[in-house]
PDB file of N, CA and C in Angstrom:
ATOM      1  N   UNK A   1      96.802  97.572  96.959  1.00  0.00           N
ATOM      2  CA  UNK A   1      97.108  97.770  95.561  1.00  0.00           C
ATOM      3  C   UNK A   1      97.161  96.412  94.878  1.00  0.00           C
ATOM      4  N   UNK A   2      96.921  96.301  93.004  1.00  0.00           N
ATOM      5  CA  UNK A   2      96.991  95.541  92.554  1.00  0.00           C
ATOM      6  C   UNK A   2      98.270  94.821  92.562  1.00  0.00           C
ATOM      7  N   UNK A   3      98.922  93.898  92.252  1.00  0.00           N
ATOM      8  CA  UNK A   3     100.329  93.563  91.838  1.00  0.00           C
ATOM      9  C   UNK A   3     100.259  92.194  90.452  1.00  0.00           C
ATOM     10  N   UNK A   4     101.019  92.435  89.897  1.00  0.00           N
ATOM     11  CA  UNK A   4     101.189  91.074  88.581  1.00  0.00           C
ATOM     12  C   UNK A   4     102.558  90.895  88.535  1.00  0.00           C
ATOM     13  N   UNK A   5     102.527  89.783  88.858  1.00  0.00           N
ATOM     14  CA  UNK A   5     104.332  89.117  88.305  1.00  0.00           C
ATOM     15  C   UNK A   5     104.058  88.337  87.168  1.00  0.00           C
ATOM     16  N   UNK A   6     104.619  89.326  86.133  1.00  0.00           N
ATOM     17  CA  UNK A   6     104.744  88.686  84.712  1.00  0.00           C
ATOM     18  C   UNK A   6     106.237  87.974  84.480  1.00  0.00           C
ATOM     19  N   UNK A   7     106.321  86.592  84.509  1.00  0.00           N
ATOM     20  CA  UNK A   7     107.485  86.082  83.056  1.00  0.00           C
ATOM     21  C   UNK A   7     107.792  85.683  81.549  1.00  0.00           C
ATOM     22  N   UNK A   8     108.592  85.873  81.292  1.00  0.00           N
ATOM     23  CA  UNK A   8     107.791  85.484  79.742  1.00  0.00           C
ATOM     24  C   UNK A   8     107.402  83.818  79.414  1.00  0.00           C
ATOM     25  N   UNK A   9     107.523  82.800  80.424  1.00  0.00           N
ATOM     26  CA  UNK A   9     106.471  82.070  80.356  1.00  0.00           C
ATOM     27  C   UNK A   9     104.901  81.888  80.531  1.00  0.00           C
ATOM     28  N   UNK A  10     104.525  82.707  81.856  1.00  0.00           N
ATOM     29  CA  UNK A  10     103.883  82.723  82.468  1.00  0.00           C
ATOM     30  C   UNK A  10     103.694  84.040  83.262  1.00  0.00           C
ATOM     31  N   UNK A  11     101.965  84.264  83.980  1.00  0.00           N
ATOM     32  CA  UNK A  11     101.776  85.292  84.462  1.00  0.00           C
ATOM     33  C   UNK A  11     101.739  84.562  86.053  1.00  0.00           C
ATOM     34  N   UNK A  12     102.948  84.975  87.051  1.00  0.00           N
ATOM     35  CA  UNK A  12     103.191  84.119  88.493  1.00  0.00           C
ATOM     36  C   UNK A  12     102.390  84.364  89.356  1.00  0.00           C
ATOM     37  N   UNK A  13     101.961  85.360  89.380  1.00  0.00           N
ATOM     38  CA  UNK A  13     100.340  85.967  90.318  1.00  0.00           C
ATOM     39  C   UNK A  13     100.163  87.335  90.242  1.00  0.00           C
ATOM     40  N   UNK A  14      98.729  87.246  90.434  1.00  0.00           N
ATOM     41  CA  UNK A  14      97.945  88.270  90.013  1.00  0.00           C
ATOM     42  C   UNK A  14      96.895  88.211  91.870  1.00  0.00           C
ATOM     43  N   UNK A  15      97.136  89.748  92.183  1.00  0.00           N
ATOM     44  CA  UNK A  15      96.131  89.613  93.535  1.00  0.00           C
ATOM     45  C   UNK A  15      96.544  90.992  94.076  1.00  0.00           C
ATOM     46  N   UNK A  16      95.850  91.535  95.305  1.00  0.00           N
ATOM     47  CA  UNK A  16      95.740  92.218  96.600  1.00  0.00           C
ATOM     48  C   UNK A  16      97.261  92.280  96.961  1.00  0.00           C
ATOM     49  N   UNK A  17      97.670  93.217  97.338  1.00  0.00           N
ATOM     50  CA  UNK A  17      99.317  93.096  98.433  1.00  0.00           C
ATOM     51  C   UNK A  17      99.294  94.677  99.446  1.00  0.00           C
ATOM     52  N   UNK A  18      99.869  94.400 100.387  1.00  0.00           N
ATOM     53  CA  UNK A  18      99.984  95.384 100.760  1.00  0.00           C
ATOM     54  C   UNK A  18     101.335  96.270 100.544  1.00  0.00           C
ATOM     55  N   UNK A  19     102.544  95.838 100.311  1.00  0.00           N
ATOM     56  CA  UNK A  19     103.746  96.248  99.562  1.00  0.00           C
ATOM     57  C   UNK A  19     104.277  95.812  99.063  1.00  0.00           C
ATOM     58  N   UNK A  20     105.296  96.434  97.943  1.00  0.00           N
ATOM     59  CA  UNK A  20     106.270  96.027  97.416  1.00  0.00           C
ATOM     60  C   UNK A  20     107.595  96.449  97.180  1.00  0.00           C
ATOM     61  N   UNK A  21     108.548  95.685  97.857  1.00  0.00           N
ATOM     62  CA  UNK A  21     110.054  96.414  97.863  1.00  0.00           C
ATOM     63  C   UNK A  21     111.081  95.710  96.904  1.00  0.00           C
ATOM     64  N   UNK A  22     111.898  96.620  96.334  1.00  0.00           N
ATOM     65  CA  UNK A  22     112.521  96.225  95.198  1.00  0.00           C
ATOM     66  C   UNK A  22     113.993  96.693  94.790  1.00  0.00           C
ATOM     67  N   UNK A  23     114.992  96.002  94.193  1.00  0.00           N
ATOM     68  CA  UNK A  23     116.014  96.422  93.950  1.00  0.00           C
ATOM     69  C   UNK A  23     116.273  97.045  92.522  1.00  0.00           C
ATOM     70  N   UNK A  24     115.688  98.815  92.776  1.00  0.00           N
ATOM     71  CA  UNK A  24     115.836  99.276  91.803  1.00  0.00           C
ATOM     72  C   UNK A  24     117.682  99.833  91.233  1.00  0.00           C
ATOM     73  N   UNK A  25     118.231  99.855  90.116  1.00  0.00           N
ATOM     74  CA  UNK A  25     118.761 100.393  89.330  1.00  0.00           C
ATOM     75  C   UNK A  25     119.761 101.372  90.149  1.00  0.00           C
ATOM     76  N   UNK A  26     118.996 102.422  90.588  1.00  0.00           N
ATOM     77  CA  UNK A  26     119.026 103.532  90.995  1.00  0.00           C
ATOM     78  C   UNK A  26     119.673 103.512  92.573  1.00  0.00           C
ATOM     79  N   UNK A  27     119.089 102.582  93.126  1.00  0.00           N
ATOM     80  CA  UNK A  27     118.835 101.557  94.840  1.00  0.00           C
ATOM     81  C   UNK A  27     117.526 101.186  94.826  1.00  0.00           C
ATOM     82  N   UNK A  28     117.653 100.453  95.855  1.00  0.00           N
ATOM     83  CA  UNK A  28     116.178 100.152  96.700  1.00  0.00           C
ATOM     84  C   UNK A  28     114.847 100.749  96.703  1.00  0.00           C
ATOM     85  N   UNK A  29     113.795 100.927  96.666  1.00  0.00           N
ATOM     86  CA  UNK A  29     112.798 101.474  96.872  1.00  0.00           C
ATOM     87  C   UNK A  29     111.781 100.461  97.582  1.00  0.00           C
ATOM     88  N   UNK A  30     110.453 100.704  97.746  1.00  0.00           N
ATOM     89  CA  UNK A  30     109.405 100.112  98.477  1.00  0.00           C
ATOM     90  C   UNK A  30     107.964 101.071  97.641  1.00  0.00           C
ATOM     91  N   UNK A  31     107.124 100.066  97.083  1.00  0.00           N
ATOM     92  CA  UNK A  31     105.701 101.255  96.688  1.00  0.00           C
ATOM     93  C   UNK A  31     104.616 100.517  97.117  1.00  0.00           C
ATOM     94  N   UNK A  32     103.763 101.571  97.765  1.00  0.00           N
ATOM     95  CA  UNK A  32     102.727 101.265  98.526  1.00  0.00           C
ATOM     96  C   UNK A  32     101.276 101.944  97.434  1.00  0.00           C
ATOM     97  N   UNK A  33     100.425 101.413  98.580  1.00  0.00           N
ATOM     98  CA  UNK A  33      99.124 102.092  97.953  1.00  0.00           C
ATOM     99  C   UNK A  33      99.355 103.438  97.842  1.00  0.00           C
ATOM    100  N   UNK A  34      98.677 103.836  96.375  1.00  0.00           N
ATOM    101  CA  UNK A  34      98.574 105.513  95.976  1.00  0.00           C
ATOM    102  C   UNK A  34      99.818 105.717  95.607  1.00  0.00           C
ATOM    103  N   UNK A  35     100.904 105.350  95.239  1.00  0.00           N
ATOM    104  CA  UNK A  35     102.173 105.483  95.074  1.00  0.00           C
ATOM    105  C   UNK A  35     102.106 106.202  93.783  1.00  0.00           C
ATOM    106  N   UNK A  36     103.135 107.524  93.576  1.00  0.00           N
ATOM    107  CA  UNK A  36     103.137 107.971  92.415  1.00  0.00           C
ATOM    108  C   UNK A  36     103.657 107.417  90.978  1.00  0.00           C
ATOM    109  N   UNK A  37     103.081 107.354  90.232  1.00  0.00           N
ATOM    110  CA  UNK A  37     103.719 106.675  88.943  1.00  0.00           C
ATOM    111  C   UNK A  37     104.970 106.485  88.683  1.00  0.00           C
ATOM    112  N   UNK A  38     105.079 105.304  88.569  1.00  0.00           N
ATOM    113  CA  UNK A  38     106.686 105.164  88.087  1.00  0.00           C
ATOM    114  C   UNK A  38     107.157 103.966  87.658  1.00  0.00           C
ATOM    115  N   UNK A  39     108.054 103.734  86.714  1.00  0.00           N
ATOM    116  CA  UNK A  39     108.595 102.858  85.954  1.00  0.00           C
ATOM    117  C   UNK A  39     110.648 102.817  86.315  1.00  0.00           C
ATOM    118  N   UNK A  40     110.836 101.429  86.441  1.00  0.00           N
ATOM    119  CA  UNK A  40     111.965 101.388  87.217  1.00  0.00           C
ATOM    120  C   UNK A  40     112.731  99.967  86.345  1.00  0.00           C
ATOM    121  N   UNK A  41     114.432 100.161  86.377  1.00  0.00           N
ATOM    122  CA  UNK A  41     114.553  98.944  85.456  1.00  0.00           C
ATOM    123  C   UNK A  41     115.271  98.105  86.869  1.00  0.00           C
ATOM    124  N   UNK A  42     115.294  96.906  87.287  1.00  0.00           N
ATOM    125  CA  UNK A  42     115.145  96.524  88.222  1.00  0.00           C
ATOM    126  C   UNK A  42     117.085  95.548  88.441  1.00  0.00           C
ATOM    127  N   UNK A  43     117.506  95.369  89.041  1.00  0.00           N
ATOM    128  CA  UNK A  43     118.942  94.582  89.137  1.00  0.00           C
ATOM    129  C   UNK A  43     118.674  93.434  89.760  1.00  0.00           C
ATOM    130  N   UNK A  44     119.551  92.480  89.653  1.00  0.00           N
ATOM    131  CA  UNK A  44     119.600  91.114  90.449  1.00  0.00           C
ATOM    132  C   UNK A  44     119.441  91.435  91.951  1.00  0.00           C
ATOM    133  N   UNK A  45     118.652  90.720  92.534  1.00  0.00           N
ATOM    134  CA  UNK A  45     118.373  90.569  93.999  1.00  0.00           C
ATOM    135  C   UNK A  45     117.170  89.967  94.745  1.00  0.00           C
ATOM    136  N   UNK A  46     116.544  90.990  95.371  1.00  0.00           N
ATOM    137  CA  UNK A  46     115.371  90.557  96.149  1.00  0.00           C
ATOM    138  C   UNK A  46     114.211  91.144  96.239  1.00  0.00           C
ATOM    139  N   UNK A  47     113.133  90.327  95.826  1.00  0.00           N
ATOM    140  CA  UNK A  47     111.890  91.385  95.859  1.00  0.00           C
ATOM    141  C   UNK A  47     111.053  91.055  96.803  1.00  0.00           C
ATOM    142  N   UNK A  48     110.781  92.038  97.902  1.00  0.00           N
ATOM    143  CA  UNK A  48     110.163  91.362  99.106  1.00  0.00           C
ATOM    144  C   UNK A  48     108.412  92.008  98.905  1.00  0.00           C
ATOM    145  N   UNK A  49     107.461  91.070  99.171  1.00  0.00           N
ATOM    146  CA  UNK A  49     106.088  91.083  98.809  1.00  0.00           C
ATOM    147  C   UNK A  49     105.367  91.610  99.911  1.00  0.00           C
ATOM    148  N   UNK A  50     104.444  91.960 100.646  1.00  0.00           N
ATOM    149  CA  UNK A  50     104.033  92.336 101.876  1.00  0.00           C
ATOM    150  C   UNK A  50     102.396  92.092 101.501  1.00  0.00           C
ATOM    151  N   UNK A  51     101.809  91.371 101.635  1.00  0.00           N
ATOM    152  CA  UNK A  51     100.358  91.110 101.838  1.00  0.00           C
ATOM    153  C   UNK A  51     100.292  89.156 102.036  1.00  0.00           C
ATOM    154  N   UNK A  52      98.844  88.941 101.788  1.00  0.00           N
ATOM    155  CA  UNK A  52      98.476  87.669 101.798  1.00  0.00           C
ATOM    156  C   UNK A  52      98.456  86.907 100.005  1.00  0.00           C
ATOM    157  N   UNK A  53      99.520  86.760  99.744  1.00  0.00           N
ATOM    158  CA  UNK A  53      99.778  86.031  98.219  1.00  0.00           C
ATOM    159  C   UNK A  53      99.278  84.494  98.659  1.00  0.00           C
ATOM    160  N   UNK A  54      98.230  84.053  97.613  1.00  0.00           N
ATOM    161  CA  UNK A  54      97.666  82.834  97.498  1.00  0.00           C
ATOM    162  C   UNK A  54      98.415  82.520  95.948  1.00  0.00           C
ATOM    163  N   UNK A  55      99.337  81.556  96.214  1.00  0.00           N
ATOM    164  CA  UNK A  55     100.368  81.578  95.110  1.00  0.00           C
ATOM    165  C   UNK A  55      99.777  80.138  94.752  1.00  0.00           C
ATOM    166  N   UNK A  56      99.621  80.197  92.999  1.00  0.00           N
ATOM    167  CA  UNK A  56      98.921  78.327  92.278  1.00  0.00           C
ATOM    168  C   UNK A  56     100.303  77.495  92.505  1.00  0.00           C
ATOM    169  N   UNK A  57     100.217  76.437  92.736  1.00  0.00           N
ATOM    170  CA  UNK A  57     100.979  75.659  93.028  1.00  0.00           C
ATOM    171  C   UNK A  57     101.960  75.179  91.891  1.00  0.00           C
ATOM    172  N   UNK A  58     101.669  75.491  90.752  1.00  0.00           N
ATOM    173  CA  UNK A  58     102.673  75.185  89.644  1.00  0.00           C
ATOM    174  C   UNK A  58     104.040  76.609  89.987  1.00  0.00           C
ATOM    175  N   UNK A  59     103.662  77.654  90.264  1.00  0.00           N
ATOM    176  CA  UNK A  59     105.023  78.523  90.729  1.00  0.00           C
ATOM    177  C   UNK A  59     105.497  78.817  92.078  1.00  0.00           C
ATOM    178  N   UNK A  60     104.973  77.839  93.494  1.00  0.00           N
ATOM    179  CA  UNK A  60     105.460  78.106  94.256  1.00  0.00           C
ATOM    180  C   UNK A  60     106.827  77.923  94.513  1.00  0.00           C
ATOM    181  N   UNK A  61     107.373  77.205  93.314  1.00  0.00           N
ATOM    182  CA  UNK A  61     108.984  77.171  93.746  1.00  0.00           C
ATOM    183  C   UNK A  61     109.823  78.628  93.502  1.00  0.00           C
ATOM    184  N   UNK A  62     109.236  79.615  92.682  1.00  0.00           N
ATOM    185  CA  UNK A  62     109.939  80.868  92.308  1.00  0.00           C
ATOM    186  C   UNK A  62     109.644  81.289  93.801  1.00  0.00           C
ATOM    187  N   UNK A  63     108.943  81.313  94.829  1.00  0.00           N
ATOM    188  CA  UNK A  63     108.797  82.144  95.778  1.00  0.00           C
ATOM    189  C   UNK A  63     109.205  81.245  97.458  1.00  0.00           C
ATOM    190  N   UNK A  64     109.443  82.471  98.030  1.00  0.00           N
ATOM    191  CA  UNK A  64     109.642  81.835  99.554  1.00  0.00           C
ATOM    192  C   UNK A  64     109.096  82.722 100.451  1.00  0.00           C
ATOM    193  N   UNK A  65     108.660  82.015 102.190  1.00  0.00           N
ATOM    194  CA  UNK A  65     107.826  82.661 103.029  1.00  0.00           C
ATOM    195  C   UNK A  65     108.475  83.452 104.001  1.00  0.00           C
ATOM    196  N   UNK A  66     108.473  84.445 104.083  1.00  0.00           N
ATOM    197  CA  UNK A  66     109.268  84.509 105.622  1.00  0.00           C
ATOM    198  C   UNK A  66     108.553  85.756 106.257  1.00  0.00           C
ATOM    199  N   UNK A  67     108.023  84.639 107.438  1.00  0.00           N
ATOM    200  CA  UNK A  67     107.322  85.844 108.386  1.00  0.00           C
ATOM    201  C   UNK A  67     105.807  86.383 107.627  1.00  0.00           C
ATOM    202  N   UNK A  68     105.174  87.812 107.157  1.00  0.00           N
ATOM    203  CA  UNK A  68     104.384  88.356 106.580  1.00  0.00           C
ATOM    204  C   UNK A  68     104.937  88.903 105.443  1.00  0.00           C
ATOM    205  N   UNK A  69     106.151  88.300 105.276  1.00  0.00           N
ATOM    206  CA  UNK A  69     106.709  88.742 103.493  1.00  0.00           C
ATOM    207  C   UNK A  69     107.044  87.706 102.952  1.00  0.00           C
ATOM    208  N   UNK A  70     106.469  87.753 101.556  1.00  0.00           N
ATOM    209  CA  UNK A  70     107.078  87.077 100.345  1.00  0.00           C
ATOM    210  C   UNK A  70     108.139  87.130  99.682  1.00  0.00           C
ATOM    211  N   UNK A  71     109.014  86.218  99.452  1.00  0.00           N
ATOM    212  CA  UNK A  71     110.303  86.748  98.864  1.00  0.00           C
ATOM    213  C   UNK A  71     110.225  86.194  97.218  1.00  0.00           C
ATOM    214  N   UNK A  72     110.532  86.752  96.668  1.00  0.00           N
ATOM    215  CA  UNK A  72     110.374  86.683  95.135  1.00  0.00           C
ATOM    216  C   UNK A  72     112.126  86.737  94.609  1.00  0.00           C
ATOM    217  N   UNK A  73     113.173  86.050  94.073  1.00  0.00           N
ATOM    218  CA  UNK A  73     114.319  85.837  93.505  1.00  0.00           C
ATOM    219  C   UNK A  73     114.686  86.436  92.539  1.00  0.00           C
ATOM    220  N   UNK A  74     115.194  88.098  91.670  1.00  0.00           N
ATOM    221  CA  UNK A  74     115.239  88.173  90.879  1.00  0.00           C
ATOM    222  C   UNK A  74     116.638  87.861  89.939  1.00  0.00           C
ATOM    223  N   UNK A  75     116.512  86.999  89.609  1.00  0.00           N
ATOM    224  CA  UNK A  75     117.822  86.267  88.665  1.00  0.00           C
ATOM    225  C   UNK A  75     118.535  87.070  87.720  1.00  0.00           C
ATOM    226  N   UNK A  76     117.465  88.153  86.890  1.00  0.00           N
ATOM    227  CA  UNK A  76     118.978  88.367  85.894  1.00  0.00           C
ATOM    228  C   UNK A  76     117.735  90.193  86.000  1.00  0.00           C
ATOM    229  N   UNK A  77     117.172  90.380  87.282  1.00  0.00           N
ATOM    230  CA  UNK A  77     116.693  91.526  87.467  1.00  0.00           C
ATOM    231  C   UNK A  77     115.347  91.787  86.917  1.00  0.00           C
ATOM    232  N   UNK A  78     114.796  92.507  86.445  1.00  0.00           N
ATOM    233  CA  UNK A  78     113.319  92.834  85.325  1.00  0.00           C
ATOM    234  C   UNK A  78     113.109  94.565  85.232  1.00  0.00           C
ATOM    235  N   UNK A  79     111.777  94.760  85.342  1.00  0.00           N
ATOM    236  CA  UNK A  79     111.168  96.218  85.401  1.00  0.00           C
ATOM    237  C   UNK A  79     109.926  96.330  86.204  1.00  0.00           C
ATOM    238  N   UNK A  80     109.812  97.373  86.863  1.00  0.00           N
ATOM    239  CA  UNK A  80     108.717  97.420  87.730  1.00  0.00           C
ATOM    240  C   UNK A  80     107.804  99.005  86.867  1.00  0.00           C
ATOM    241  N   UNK A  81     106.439  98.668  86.967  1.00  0.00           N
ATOM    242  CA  UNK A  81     105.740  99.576  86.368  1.00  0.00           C
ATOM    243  C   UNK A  81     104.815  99.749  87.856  1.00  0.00           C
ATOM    244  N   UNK A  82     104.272 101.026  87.990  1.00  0.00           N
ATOM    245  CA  UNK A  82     103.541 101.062  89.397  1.00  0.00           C
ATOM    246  C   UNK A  82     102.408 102.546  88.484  1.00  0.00           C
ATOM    247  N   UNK A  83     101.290 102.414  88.628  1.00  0.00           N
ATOM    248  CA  UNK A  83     100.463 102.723  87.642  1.00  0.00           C
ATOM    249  C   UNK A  83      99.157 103.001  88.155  1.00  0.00           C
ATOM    250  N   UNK A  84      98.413 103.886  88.495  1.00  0.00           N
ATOM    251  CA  UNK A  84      96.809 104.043  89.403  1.00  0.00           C
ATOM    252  C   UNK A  84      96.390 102.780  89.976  1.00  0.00           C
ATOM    253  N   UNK A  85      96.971 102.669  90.977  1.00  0.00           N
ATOM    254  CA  UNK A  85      97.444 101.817  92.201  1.00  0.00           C
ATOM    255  C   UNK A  85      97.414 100.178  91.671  1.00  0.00           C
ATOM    256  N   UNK A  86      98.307 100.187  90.515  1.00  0.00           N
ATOM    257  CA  UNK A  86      98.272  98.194  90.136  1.00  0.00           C
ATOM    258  C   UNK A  86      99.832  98.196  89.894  1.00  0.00           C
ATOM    259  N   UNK A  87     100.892  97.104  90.066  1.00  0.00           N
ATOM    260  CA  UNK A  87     102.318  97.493  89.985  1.00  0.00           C
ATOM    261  C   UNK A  87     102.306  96.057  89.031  1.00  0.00           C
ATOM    262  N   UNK A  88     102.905  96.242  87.736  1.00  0.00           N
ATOM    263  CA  UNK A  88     103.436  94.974  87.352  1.00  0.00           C
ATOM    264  C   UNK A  88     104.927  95.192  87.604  1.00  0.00           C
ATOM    265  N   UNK A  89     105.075  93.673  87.916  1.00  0.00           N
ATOM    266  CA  UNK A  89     106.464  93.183  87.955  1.00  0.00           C
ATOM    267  C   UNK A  89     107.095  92.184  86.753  1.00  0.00           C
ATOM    268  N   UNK A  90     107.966  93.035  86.103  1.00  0.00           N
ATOM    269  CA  UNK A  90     108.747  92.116  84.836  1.00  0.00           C
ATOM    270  C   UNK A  90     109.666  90.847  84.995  1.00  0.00           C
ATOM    271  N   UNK A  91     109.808  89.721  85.514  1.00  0.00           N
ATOM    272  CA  UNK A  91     110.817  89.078  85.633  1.00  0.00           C
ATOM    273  C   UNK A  91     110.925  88.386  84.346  1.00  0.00           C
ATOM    274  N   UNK A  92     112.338  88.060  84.949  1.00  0.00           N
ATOM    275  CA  UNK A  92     113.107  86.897  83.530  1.00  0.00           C
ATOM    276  C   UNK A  92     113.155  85.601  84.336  1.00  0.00           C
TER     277      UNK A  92
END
C-alpha cells in the first residue's frame, strides 16, 4: 500500500510500506493492504511503519530504525486516512 506522512511543514515521505500501526483515539489499530476505509483521529504515541522507507535526509531525525520497523514519534497525535489502498498520515 501507498503511505504519505504529511506535516504542515512538509510532506515526510511518500512510498511502498507494508504496514501501518497506530495509536488510534479509540486504541491501537494496524492497516494493511486492502484495508477497509477509514478515517481515525490519532493520540500521542507511536507509529510503527513496516516496509522498506527510503527516508530524504532533511527528515531523518523525525524517524527511528528498529529491526524491519520504522518508528515515527507522534507529539501532539494527528489523523490517519486509509483510502483504496494509499493511507495518509496527519502529523503535527
Amino acid at each position: 500500500m501507498y503511505l504519505e506522512i504529511v506535516s504542515p511543514e512538509a510532506t515526510l515521505f511518500q512510498g511502498e510500506v507494508t504496514s501501518v500501526s497506530v495509536p488510534g483515539a479509540q486504541g491501537s489499530f494496524q492497516v494493511l493492504n486492502h484495508h477497509a476505509a477509514v478515517v481515525s483521529t490519532l493520540v500521542k504515541g507511536i507509529a510503527k511503519i513496516e516496509g522498506k522507507l527510503e527516508i530524504k535526509e532533511a527528515f531523518k531525525a523525525y524517524f527511528q530504525h528498529k529491526g524491519d520497523e520504522t518508528i515515527l514519534t507522534l507529539e501532539n497525535g494527528g489523523i490517519l486516512e486509509m483510502n483504496g489502498n494509499k493511507v495518509i498520515l496527519f502529523v503535527d
